[in-house]
Protein backbone atom coordinates (compact mmCIF):
# COMPACT_ATOMS: atom_id res chain seq x y z
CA UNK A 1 312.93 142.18 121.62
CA UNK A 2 311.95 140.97 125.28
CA UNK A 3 312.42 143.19 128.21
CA UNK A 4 311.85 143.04 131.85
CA UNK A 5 313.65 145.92 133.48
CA UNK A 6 313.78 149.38 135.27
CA UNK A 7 316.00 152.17 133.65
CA UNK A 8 316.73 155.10 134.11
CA UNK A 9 316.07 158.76 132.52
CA UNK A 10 319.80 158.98 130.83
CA UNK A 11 319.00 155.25 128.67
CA UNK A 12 319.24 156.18 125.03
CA UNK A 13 316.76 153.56 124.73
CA UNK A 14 313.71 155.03 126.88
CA UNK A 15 313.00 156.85 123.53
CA UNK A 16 313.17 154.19 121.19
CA UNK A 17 311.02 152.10 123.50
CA UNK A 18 308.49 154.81 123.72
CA UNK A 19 307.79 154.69 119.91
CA UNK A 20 306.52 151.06 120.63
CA UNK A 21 303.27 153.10 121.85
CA UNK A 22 301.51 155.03 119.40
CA UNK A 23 299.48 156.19 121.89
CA UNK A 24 301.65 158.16 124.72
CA UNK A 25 302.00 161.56 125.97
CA UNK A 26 304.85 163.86 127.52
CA UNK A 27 304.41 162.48 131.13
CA UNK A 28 306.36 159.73 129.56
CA UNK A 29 309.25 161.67 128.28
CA UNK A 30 312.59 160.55 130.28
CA UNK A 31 313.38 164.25 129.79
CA UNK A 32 310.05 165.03 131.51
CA UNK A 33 310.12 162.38 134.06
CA UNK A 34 313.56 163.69 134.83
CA UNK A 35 312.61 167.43 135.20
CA UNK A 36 309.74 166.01 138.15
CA UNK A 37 312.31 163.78 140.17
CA UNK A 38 314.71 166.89 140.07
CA UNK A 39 312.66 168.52 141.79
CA UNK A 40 311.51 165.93 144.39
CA UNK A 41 315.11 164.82 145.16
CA UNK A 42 314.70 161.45 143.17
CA UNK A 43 315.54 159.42 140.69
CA UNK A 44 313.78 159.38 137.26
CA UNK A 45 312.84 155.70 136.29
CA UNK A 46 310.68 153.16 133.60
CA UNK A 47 310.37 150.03 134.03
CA UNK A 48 309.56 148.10 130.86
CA UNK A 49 308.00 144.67 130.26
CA UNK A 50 307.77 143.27 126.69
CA UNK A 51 307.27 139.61 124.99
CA UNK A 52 306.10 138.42 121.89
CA UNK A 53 302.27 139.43 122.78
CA UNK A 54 302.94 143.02 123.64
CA UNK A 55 304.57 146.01 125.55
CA UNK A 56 304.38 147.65 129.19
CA UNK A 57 305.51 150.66 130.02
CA UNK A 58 305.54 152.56 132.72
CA UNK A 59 307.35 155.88 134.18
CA UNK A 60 308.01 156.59 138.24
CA UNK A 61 310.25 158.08 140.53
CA UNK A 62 312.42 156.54 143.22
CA UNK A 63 312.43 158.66 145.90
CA UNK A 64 314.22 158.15 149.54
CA UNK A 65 312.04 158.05 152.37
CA UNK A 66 311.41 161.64 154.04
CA UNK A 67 314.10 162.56 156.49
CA UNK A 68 311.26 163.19 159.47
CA UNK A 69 311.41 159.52 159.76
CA UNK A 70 313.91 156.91 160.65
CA UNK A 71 313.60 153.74 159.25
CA UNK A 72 314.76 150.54 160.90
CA UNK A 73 316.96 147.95 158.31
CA UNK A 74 318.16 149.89 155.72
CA UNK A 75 317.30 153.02 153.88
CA UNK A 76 314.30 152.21 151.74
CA UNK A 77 312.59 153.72 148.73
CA UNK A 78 309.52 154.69 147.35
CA UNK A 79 308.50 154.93 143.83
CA UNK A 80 306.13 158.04 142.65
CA UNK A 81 304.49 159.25 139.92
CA UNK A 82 305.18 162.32 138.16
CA UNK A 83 303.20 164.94 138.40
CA UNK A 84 300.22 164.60 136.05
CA UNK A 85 299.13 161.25 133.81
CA UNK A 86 302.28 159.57 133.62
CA UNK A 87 300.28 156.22 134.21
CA UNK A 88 301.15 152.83 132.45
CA UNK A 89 301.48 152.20 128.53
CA UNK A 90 300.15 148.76 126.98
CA UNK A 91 300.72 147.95 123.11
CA UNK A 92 299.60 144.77 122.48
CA UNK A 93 296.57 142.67 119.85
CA UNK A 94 294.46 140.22 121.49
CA UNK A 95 291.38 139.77 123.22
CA UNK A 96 289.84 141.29 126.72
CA UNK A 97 291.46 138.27 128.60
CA UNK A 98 295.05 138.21 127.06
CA UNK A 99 295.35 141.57 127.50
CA UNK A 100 294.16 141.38 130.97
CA UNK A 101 296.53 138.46 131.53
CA UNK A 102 299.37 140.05 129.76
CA UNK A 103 299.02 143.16 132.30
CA UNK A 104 299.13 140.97 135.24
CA UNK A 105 302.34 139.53 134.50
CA UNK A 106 303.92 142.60 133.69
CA UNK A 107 302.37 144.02 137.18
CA UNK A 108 304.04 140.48 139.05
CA UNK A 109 307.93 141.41 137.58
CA UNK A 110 307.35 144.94 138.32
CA UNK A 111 306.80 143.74 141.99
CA UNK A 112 309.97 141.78 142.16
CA UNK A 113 312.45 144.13 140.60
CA UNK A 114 310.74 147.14 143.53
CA UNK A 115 311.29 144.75 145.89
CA UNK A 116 314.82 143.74 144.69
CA UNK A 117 315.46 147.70 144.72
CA UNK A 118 314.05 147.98 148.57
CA UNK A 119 310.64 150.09 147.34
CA UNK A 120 308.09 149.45 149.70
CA UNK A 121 305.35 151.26 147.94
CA UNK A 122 304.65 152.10 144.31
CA UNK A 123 301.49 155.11 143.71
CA UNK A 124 300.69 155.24 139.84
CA UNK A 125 298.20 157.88 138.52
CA UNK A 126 296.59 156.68 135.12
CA UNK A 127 296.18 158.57 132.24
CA UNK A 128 292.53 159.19 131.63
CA UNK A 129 292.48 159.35 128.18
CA UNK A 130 294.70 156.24 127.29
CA UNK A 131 292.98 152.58 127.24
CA UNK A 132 294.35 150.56 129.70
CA UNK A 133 292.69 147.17 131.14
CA UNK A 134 292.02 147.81 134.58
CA UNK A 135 291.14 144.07 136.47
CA UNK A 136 294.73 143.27 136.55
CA UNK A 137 295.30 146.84 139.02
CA UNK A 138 292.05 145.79 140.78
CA UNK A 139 293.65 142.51 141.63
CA UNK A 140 297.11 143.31 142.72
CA UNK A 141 297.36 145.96 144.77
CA UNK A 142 294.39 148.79 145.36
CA UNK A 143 292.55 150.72 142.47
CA UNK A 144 291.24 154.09 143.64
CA UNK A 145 288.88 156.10 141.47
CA UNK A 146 289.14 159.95 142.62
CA UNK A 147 286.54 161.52 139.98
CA UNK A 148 286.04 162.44 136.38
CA UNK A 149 288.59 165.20 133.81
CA UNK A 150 286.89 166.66 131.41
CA UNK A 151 288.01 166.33 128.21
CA UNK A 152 286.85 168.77 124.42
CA UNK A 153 286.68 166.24 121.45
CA UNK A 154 288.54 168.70 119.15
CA UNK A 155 287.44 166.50 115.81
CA UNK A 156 284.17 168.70 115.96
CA UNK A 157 284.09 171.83 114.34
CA UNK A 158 284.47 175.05 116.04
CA UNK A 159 280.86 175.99 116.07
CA UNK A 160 280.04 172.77 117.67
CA UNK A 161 282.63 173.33 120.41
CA UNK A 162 281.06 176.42 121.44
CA UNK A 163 277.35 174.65 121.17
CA UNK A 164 278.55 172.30 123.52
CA UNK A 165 279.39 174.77 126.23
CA UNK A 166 277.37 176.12 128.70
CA UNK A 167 275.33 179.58 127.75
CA UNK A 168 277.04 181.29 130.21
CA UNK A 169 281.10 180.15 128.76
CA UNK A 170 279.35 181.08 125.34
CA UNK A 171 278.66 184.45 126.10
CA UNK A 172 281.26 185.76 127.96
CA UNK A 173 283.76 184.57 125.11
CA UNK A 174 282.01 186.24 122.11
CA UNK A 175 281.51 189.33 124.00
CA UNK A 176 285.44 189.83 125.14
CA UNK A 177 286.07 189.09 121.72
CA UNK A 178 283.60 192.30 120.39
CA UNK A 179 285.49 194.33 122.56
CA UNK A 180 288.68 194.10 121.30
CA UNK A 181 290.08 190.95 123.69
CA UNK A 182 291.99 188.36 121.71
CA UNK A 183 293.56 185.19 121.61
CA UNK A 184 297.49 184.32 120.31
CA UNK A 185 299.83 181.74 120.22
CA UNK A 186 303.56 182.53 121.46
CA UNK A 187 305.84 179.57 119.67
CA UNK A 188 308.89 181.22 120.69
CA UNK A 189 307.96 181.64 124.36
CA UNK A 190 308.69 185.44 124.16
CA UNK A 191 306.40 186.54 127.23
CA UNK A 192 307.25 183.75 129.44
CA UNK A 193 307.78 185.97 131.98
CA UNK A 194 304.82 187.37 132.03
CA UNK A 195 302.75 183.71 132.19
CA UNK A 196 305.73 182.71 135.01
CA UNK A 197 303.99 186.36 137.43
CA UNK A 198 300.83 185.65 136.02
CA UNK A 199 300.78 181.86 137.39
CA UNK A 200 302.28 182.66 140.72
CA UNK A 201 299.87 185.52 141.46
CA UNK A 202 296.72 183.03 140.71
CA UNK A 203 298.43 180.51 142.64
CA UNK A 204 298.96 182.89 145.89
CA UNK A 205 295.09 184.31 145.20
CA UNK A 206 293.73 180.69 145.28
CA UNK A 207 295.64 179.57 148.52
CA UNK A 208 297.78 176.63 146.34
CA UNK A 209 299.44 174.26 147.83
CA UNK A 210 303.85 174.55 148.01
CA UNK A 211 303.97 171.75 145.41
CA UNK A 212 302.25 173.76 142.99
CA UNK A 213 304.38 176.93 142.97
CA UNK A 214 306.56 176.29 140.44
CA UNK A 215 310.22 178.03 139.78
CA UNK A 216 311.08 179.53 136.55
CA UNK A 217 314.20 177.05 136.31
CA UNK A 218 311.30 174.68 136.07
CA UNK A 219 309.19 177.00 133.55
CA UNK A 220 312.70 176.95 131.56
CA UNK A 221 313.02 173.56 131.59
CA UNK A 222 309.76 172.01 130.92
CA UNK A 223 310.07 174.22 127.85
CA UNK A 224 313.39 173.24 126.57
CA UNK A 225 312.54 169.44 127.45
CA UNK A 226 308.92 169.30 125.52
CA UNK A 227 310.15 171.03 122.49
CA UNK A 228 307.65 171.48 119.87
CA UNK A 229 305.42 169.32 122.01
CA UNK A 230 305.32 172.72 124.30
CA UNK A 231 302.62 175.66 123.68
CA UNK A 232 301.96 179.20 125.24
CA UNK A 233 299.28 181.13 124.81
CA UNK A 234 297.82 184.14 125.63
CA UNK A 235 294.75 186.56 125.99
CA UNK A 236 294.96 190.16 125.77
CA UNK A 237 292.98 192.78 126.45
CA UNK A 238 292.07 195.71 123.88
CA UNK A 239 295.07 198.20 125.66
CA UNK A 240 297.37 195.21 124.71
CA UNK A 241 298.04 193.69 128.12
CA UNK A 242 298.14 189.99 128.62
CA UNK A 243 295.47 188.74 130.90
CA UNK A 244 295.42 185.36 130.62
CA UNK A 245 298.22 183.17 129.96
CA UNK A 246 298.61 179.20 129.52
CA UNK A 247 300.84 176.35 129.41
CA UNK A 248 300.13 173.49 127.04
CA UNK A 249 301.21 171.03 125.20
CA UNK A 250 300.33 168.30 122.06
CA UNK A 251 301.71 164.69 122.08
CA UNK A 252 299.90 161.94 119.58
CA UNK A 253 296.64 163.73 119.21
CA UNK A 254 296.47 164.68 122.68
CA UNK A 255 296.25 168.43 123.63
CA UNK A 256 296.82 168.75 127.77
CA UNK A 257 295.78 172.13 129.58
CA UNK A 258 299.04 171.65 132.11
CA UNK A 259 299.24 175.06 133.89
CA UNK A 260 297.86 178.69 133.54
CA UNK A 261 297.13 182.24 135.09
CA UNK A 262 294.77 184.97 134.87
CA UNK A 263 294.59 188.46 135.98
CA UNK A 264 292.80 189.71 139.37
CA UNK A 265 289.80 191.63 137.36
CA UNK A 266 286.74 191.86 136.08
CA UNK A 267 287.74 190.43 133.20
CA UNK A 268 289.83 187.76 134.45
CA UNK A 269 287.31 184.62 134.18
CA UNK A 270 286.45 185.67 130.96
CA UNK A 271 289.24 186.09 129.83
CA UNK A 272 290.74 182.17 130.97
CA UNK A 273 287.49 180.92 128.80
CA UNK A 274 288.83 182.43 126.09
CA UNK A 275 292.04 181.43 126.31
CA UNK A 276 291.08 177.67 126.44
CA UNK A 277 288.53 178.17 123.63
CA UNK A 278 291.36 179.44 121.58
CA UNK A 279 293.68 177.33 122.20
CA UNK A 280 291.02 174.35 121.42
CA UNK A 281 290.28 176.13 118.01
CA UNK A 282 293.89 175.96 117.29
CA UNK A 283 294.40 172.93 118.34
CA UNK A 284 291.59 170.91 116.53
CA UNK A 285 292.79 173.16 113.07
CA UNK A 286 296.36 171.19 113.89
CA UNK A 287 294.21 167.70 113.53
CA UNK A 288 294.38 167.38 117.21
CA UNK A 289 292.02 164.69 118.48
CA UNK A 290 290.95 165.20 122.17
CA UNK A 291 291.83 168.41 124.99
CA UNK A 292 292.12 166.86 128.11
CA UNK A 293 291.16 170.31 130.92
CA UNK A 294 292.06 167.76 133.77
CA UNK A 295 289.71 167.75 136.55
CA UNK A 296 289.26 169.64 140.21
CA UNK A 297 292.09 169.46 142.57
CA UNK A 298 292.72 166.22 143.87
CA UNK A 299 289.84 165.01 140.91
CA UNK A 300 287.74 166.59 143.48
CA UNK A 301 283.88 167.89 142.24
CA UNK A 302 285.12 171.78 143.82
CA UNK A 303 284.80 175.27 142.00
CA UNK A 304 287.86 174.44 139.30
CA UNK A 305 286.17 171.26 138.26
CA UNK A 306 282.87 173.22 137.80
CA UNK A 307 284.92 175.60 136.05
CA UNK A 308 286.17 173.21 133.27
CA UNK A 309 282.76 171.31 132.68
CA UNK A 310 281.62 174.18 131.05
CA UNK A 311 283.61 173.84 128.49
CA UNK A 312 282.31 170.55 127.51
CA UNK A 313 280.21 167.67 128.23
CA UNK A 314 282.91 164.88 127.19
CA UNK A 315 284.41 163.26 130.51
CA UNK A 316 286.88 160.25 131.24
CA UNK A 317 287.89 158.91 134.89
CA UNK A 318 290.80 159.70 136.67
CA UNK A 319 292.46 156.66 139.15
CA UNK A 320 295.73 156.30 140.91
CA UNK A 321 296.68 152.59 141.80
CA UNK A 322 298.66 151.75 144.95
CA UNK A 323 300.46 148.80 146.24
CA UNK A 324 302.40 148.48 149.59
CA UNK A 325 305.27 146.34 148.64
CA UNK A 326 307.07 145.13 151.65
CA UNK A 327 304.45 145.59 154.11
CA UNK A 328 306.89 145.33 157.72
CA UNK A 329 308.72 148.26 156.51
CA UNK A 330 305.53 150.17 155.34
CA UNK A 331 303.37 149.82 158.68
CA UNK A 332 306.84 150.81 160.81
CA UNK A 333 306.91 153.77 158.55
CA UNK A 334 303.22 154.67 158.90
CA UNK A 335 303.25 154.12 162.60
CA UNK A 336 306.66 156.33 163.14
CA UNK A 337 304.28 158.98 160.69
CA UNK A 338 301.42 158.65 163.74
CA UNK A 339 303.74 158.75 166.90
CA UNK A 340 304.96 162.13 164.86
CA UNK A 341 302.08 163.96 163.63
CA UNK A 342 300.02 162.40 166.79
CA UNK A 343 297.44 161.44 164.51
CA UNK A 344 295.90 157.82 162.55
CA UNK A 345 297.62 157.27 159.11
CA UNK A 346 295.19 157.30 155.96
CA UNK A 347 294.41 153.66 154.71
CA UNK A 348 295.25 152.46 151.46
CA UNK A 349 292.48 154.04 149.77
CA UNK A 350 293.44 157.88 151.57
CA UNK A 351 296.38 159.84 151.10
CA UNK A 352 299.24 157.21 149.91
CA UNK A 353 302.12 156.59 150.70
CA UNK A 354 300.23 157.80 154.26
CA UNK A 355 304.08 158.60 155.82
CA UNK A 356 304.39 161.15 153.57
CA UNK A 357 301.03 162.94 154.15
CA UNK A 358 301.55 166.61 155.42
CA UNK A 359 299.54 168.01 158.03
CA UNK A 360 298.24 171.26 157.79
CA UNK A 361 298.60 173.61 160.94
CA UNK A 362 295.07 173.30 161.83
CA UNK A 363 295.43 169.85 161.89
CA UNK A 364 298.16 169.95 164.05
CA UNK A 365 296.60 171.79 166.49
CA UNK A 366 293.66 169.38 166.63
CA UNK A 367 296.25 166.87 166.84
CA UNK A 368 298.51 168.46 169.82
């Protein structure tokens, strides 16, 4: 069947198109797709581009343009990725060149139907772990690499998971675990409460950013929506109470590490290497293939990223790709952004879309 078309989260057929890629994981789920532009005020959309050679794919949200600006001809959109690796999908035989070629047409209609739908700029984060040819996003529009994720190959055994780790994850693991700390699976999701306080205490500790404080209306429904794609886990400590709690979930061979908590302790950092440990035992026992940890915030090489390469040395690259679709309406919107915030707009390659970039106070004062 031949498609070239953008549809929406509540198409019976986003499923049934999604088995056309063996490879996938839940940031394409319309359920999960639609959970994200809930919460962003949007629309949950995936547009789809198939022939006889192959299949595209790819997830995004259509979002209105923020209300702190007013823009001139119409009300136009802009279409967002999920949070996470929601990037593109390819299924298709054929050598370096076709499949390069293949992408670039598929990239050309997706251009016309945004345009059609009054988009004027499309971001896309790619999936580090999924094969995707990359010249066509170098040549339309602009390919940003942001850093590396760090990902566990779980089709070693568990002895060589731990020799790949730094002394100093090694140790700390094998000791909680002598006294009395230990690692379980929840599959019902009984102490989801307990992850939910956990999470938003780590997040307050660490200074987080809004975006990332999460409601449990959210925690509820990313559950319900993944299914038995969804995992919790936990570490507790030897008087029973649970110091270290995760979010994670499995989709064709890929484990993710999406979102966890920990504790304000001593035994707090342990305790999250031990928790990621187990669940990578567990996982590789399930025939899992790779853990993907993610990377630092923003892919940036800070503290969290440091954190996760001691887990392993295995590492993949992380890019967004970004294309300014009508360009008029993008520069009026990115020049309204600067006679607001009193400040230059990021280029392509900086914050994107750069109208929706938010200022933090200090900045604003600098700015003033």
């Amino acid at each position: 069947m031949s498609w070239d078309a953008i549809i929406e989260s509540n198409d019976s057929r986003w499923n049934e198109i999604l088995r056309r890629f063996p490879k996938h994981d839940f940031y394409h789920l319309p359920g999960y797709v639609a959970l994200e532009a809930e919460r962003r005020g949007a629309k949950a959309c995936a547009y789809v581009f198939s022939d006889d050679q192959g299949a595209f794919m790819v997830p995004f949200m259509e979002s209105p343009i923020p209300l702190t600006l007013q823009p001139r001809g119409g009300s136009p959109l802009d279409a967002l990725a999920p949070y996470g690796y929601g990037g593109p999908l390819v299924s298709m035989e054929g050598t370096e060149a076709q499949k390069n070629d293949f992408v670039a047409k598929a990239l050309e209609c997706l251009v016309d139907h945004l345009r059609c739908r009054g988009v004027c700029s499309i971001l896309l984060r790619l999936h580090p772990l999924l094969e995707l040819p990359l010249r066509p996003f170098e040549e339309c529009g602009k390919l940003v690499l942001h850093g590396e994720t760090v990902c566990m190959d779980l089709r070693q055994t568990p002895e060589a998971m731990l020799a790949d780790m730094r002394h100093y994850f090694r140790n700390p693991i094998r000791r909680l675990e002598r006294e009395g700390f230990h690692f379980e699976m929840d599959f019902e999701g009984r102490h989801m409460q307990e992850f939910a306080q956990l999470y938003h205490e780590t997040m307050v500790r660490v200074h987080a950013e809004p975006h990332y404080f999460f409601s449990e209306e959210y925690f509820s429904g990313f559950r319900k929506t993944l299914g038995e794609r969804f995992l919790l886990a936990h570490v507790r400590s030897p008087a029973g109470d649970i110091v270290s709690s995760g979010i994670f979930t499995v989709c064709s061979g890929i484990t993710q590490y999406h979102l966890s908590g920990n504790s304000l302790g001593e035994k707090g950092s342990g305790a999250s290497k031990l928790l990621l440990y187990g669940v990578a035992k567990w996982a590789a026992e399930q025939g899992q293939e790779k853990f993907n940890l993610g990377g630092g915030v923003g892919a940036k090489n800070d503290s969290l990223f440091l954190f996760k390469s001691g887990f392993s040395s295995g590492r993949a690259l992380f890019h967004t790709w970004r294309l300014i679709v009508n360009e008029p309406v993008y520069l009026g919107l990115a020049d309204q952004w600067e006679q607001n915030n009193r400040s230059v707009a990021d280029s392509i390659e900086g914050f994107f879309p750069a109208y929706r970039k938010l200022l933090a106070p200090a900045d604003i004062r600098r700015c003033a």
